[in-house]
PDB file of N, CA and C in Angstrom:
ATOM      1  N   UNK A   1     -10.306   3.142 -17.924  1.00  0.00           N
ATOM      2  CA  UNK A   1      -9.957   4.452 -17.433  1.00  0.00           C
ATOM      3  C   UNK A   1      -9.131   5.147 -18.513  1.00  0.00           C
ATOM      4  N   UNK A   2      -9.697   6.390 -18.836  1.00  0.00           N
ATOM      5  CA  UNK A   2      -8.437   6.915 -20.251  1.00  0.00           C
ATOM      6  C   UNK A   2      -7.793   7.960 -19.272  1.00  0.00           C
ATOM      7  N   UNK A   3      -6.520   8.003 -19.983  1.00  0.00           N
ATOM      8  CA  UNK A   3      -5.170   8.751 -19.115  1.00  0.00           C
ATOM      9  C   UNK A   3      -5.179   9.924 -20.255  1.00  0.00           C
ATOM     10  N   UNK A   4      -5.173  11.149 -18.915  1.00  0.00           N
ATOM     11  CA  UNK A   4      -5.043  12.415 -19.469  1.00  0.00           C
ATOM     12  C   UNK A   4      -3.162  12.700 -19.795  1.00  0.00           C
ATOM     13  N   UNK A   5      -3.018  13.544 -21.262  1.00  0.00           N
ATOM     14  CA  UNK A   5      -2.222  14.137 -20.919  1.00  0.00           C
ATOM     15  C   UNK A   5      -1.947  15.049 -19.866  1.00  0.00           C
ATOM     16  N   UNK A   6      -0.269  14.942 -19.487  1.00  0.00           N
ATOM     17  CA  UNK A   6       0.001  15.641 -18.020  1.00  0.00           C
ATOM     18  C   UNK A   6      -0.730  15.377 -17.089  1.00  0.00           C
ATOM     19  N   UNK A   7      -1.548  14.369 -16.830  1.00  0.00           N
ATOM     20  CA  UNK A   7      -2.491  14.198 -15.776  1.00  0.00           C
ATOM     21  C   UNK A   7      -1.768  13.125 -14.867  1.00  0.00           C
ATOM     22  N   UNK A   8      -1.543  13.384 -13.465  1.00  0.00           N
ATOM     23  CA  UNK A   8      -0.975  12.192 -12.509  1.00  0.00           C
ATOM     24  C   UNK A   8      -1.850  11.282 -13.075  1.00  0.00           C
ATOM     25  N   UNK A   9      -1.205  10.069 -12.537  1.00  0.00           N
ATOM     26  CA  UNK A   9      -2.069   8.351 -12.983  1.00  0.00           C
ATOM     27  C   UNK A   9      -2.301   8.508 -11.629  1.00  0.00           C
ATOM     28  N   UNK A  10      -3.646   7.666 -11.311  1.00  0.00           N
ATOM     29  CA  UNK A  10      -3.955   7.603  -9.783  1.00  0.00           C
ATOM     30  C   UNK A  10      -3.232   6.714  -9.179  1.00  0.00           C
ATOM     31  N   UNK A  11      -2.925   6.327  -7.690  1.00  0.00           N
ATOM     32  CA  UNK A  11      -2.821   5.390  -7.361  1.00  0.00           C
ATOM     33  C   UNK A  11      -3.524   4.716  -6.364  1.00  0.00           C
ATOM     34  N   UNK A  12      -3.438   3.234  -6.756  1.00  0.00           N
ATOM     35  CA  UNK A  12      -4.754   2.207  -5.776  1.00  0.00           C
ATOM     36  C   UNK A  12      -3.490   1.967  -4.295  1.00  0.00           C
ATOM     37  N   UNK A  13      -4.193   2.082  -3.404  1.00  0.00           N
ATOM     38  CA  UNK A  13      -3.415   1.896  -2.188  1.00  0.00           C
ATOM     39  C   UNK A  13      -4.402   0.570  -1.507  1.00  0.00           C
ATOM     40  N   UNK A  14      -3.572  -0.620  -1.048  1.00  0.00           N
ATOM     41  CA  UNK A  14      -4.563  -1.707  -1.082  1.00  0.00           C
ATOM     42  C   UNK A  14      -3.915  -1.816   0.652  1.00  0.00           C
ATOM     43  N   UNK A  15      -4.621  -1.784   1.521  1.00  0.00           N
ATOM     44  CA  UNK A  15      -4.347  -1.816   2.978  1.00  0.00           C
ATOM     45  C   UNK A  15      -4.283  -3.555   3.533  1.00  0.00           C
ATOM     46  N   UNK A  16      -3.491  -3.896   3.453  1.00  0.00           N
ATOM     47  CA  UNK A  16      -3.318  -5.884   3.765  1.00  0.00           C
ATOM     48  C   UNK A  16      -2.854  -5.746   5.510  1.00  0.00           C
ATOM     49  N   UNK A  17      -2.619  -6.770   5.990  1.00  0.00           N
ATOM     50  CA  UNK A  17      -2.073  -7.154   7.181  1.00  0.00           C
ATOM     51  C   UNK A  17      -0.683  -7.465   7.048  1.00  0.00           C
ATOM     52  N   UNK A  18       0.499  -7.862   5.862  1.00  0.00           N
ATOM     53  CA  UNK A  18       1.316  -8.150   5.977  1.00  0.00           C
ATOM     54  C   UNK A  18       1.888  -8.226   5.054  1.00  0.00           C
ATOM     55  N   UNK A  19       2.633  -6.376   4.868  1.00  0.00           N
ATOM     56  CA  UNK A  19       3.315  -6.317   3.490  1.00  0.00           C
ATOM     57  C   UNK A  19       4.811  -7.203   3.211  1.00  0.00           C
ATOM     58  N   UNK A  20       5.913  -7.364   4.008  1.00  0.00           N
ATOM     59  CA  UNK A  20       6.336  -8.165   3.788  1.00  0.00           C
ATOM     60  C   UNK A  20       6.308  -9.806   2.926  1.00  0.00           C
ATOM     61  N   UNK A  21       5.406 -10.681   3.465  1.00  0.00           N
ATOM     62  CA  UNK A  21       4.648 -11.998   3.184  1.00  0.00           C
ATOM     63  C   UNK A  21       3.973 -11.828   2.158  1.00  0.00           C
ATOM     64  N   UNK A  22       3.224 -10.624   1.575  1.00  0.00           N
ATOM     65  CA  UNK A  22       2.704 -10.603  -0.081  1.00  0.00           C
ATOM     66  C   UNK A  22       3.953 -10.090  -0.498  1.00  0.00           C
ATOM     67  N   UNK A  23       4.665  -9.334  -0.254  1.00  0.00           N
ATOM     68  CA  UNK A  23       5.859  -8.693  -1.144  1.00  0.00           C
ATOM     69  C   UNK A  23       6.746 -10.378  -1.870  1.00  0.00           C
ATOM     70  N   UNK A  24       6.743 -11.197  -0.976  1.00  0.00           N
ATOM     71  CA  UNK A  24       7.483 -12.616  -0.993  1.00  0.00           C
ATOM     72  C   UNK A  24       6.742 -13.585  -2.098  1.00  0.00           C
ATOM     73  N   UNK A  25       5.550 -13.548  -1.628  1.00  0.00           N
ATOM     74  CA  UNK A  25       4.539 -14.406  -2.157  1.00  0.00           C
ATOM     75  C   UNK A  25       4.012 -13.777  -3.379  1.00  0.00           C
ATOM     76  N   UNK A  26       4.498 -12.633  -4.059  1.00  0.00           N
ATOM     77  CA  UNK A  26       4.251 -12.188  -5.490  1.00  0.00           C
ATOM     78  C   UNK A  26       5.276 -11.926  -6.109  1.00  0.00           C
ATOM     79  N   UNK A  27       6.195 -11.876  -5.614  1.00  0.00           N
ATOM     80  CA  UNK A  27       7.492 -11.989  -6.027  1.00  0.00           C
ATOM     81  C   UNK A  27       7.977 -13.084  -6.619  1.00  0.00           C
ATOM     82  N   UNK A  28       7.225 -14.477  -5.391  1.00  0.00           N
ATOM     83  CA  UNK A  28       7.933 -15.938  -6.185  1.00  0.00           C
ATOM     84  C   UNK A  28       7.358 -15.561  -7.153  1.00  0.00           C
ATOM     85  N   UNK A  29       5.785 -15.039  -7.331  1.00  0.00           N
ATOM     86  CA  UNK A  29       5.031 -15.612  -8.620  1.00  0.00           C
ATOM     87  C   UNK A  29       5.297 -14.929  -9.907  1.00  0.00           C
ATOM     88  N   UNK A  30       6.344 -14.007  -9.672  1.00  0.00           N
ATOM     89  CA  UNK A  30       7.280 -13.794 -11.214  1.00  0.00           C
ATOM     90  C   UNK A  30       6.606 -11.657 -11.053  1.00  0.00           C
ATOM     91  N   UNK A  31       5.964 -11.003 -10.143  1.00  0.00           N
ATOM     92  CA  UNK A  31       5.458  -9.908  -9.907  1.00  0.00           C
ATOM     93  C   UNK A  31       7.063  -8.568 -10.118  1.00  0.00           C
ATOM     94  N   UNK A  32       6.974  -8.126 -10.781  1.00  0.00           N
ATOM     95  CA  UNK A  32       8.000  -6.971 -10.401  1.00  0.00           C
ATOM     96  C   UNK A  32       7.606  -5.889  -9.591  1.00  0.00           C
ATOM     97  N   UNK A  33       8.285  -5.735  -8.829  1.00  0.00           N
ATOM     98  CA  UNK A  33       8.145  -4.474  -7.788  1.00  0.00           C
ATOM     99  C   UNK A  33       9.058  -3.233  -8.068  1.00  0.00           C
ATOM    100  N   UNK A  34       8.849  -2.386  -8.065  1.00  0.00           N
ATOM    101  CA  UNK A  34       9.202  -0.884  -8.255  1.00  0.00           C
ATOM    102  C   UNK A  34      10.031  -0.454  -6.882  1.00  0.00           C
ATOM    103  N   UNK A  35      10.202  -1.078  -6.010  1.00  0.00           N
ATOM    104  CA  UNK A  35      10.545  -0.875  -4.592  1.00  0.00           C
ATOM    105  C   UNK A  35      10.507  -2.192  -4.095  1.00  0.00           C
ATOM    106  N   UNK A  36      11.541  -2.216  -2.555  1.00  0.00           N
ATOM    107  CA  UNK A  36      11.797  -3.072  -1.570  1.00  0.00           C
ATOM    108  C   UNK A  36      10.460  -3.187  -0.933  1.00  0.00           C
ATOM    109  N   UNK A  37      10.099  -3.431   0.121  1.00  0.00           N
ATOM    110  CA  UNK A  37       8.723  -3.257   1.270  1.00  0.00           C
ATOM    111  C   UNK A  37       9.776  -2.026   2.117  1.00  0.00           C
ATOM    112  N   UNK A  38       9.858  -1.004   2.609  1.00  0.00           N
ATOM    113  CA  UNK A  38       9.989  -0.281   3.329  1.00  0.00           C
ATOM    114  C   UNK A  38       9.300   0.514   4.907  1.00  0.00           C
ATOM    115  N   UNK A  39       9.465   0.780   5.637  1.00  0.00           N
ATOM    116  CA  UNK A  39       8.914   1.871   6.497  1.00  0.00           C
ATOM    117  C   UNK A  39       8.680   3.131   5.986  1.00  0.00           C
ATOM    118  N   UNK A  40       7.456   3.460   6.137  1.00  0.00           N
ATOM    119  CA  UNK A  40       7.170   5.165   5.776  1.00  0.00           C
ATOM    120  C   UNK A  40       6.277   5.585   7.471  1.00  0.00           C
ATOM    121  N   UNK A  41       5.786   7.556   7.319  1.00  0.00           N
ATOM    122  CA  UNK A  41       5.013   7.279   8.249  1.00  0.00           C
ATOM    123  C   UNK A  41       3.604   6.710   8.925  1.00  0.00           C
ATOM    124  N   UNK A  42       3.199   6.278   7.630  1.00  0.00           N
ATOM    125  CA  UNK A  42       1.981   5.527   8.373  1.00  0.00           C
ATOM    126  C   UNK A  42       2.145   3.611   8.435  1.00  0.00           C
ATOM    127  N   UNK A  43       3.148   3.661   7.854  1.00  0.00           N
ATOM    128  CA  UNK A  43       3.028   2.188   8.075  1.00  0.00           C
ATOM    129  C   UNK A  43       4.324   1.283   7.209  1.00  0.00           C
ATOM    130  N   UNK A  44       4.011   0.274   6.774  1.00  0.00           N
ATOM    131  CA  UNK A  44       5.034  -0.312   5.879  1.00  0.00           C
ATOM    132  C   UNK A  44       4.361  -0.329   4.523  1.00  0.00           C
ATOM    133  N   UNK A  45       5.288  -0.272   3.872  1.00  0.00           N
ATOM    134  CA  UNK A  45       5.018  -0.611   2.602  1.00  0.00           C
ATOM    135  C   UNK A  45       5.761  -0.865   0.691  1.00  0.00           C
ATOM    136  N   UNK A  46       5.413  -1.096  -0.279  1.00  0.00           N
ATOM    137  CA  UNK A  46       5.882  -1.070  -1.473  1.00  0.00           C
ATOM    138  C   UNK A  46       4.985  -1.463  -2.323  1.00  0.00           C
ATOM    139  N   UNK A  47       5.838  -0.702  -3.326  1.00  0.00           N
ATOM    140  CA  UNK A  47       5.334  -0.018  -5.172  1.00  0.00           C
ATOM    141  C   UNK A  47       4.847  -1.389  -6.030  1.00  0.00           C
ATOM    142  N   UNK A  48       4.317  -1.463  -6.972  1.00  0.00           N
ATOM    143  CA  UNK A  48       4.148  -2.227  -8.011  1.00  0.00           C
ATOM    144  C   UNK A  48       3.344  -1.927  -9.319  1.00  0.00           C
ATOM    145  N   UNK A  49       3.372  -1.980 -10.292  1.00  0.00           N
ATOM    146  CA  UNK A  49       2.494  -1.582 -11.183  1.00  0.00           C
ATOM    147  C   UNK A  49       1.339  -2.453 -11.607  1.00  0.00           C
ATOM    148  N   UNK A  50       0.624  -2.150 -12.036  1.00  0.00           N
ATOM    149  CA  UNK A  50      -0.219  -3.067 -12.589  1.00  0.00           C
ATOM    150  C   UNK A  50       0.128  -3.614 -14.343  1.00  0.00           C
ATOM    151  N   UNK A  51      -0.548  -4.644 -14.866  1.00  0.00           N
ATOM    152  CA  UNK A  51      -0.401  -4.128 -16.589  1.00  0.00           C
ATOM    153  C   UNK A  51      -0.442  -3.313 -17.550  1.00  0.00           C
ATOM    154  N   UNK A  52      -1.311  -2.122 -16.886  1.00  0.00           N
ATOM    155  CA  UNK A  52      -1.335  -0.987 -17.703  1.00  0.00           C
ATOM    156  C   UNK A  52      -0.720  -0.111 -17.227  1.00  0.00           C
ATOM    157  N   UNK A  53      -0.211  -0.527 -16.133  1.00  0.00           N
ATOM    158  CA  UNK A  53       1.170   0.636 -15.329  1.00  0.00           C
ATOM    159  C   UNK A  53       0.766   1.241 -14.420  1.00  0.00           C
ATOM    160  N   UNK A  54      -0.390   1.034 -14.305  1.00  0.00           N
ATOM    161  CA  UNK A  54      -0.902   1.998 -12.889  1.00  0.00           C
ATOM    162  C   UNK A  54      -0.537   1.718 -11.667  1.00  0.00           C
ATOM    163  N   UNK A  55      -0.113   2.364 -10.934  1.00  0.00           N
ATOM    164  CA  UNK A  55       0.850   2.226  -9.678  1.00  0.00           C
ATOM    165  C   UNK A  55      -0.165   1.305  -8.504  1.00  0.00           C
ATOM    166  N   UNK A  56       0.171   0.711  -7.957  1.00  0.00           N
ATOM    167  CA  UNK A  56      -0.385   0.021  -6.619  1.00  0.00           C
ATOM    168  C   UNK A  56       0.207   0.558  -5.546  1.00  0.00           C
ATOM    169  N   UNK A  57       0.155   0.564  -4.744  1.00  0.00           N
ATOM    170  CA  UNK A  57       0.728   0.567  -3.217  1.00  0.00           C
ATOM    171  C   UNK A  57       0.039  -0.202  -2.070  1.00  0.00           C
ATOM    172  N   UNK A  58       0.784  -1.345  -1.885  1.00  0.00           N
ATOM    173  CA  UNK A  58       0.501  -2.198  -0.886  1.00  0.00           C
ATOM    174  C   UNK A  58       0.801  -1.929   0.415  1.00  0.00           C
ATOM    175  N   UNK A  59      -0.331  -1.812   1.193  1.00  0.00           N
ATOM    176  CA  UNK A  59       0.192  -0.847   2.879  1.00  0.00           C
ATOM    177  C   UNK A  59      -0.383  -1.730   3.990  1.00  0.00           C
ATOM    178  N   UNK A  60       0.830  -1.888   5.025  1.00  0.00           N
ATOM    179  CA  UNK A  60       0.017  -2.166   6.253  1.00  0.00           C
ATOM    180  C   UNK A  60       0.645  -1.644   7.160  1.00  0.00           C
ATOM    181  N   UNK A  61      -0.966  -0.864   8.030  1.00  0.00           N
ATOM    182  CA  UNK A  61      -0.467   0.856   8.793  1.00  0.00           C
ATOM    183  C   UNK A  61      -0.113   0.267   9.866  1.00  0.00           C
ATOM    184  N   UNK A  62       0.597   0.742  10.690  1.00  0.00           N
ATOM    185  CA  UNK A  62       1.094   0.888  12.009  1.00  0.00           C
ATOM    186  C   UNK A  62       0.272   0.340  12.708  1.00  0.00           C
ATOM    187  N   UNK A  63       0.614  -0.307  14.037  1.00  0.00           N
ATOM    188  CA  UNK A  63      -0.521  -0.619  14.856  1.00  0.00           C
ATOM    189  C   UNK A  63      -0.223   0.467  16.006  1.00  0.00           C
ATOM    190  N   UNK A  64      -1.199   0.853  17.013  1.00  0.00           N
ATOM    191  CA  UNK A  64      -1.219   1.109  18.118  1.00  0.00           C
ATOM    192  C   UNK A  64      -1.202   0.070  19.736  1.00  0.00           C
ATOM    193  N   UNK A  65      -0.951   0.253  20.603  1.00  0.00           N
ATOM    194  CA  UNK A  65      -0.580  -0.326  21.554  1.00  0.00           C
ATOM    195  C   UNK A  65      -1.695  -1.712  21.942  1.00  0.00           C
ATOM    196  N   UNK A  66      -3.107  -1.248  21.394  1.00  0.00           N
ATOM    197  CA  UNK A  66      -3.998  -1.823  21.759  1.00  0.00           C
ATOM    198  C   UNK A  66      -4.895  -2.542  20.114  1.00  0.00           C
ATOM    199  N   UNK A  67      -3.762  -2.520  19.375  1.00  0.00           N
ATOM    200  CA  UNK A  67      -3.251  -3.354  18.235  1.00  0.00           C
ATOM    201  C   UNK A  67      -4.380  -3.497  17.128  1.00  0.00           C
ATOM    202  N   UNK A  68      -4.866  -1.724  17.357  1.00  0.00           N
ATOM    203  CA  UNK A  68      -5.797  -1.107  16.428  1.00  0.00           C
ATOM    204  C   UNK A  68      -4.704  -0.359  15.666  1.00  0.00           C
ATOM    205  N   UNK A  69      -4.955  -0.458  13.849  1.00  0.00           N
ATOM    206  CA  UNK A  69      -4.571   0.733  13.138  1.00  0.00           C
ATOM    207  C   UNK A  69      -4.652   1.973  13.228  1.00  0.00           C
ATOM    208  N   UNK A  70      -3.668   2.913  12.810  1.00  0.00           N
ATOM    209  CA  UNK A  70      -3.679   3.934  13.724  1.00  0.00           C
ATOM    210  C   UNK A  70      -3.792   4.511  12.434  1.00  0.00           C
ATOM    211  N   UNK A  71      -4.218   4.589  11.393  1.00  0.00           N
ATOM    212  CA  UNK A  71      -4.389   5.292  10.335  1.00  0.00           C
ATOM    213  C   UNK A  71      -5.671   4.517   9.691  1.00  0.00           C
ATOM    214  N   UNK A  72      -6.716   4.498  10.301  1.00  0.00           N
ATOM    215  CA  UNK A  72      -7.418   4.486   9.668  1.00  0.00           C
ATOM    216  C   UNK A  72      -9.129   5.038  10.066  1.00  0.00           C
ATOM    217  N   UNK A  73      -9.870   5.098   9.706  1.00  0.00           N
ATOM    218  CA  UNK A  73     -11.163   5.851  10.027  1.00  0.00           C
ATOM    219  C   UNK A  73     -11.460   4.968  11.163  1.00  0.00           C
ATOM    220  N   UNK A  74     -12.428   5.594  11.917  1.00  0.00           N
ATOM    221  CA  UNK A  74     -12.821   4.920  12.799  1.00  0.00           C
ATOM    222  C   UNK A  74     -12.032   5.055  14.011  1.00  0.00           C
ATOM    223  N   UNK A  75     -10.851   5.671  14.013  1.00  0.00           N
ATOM    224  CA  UNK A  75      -9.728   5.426  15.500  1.00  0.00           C
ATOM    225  C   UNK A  75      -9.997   7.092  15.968  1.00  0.00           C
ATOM    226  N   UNK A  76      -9.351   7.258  17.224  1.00  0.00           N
ATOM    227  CA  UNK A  76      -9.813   8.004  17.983  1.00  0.00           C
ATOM    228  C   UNK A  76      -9.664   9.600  17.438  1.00  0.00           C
ATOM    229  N   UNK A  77      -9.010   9.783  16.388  1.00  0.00           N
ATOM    230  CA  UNK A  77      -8.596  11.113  15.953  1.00  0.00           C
ATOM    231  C   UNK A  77      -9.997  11.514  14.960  1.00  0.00           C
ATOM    232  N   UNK A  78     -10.599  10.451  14.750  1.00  0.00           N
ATOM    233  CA  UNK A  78     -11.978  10.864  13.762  1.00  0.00           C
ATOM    234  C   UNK A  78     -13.423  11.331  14.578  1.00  0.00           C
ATOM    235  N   UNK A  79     -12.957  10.797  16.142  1.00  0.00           N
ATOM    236  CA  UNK A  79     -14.215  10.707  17.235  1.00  0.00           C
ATOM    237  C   UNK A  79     -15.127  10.123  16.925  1.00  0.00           C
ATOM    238  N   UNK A  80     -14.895   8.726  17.026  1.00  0.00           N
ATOM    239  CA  UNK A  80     -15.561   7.383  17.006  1.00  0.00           C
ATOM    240  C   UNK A  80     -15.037   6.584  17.683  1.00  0.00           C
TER     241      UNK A  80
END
């Protein structure tokens, strides 16, 4: 991928089940993180770069009552 001047770097947003437990488990393995795991509004999550610096974001969205993601395609706000 070549990086534009002034051009945002994209970022990969990788949707897991349990940002906490990878935040831990890449952490032992020597991973630097850019951020804690936090709450935002769609879900939990935190930063990391890759080797060439490109940002990651590791997310896992909110559940709903009936312990479907509530941010993602397919749930009732898309009408499906």
């Amino acid at each position: 991928m070549t990086k534009v001047a002034g051009a945002s770097a994209p970022v990969f947003v990788l949707n897991i089940d349990d940002v906490d437990a990878a935040y831990a488990r890449l952490q032992a393995r020597g991973v630097a993180f850019e951020s804690q795991p936090g709450d935002e509004f769609y879900g939990r999550a935190v930063d990391l770069r890759d080797p060439d610096g490109y940002r990651l974001c590791l997310v896992s969205a909110h559940r709903r009552e009936d312990n479907r993601p509530c941010c993602t395609a397919g749930g009732p706000e898309s009408g499906s």
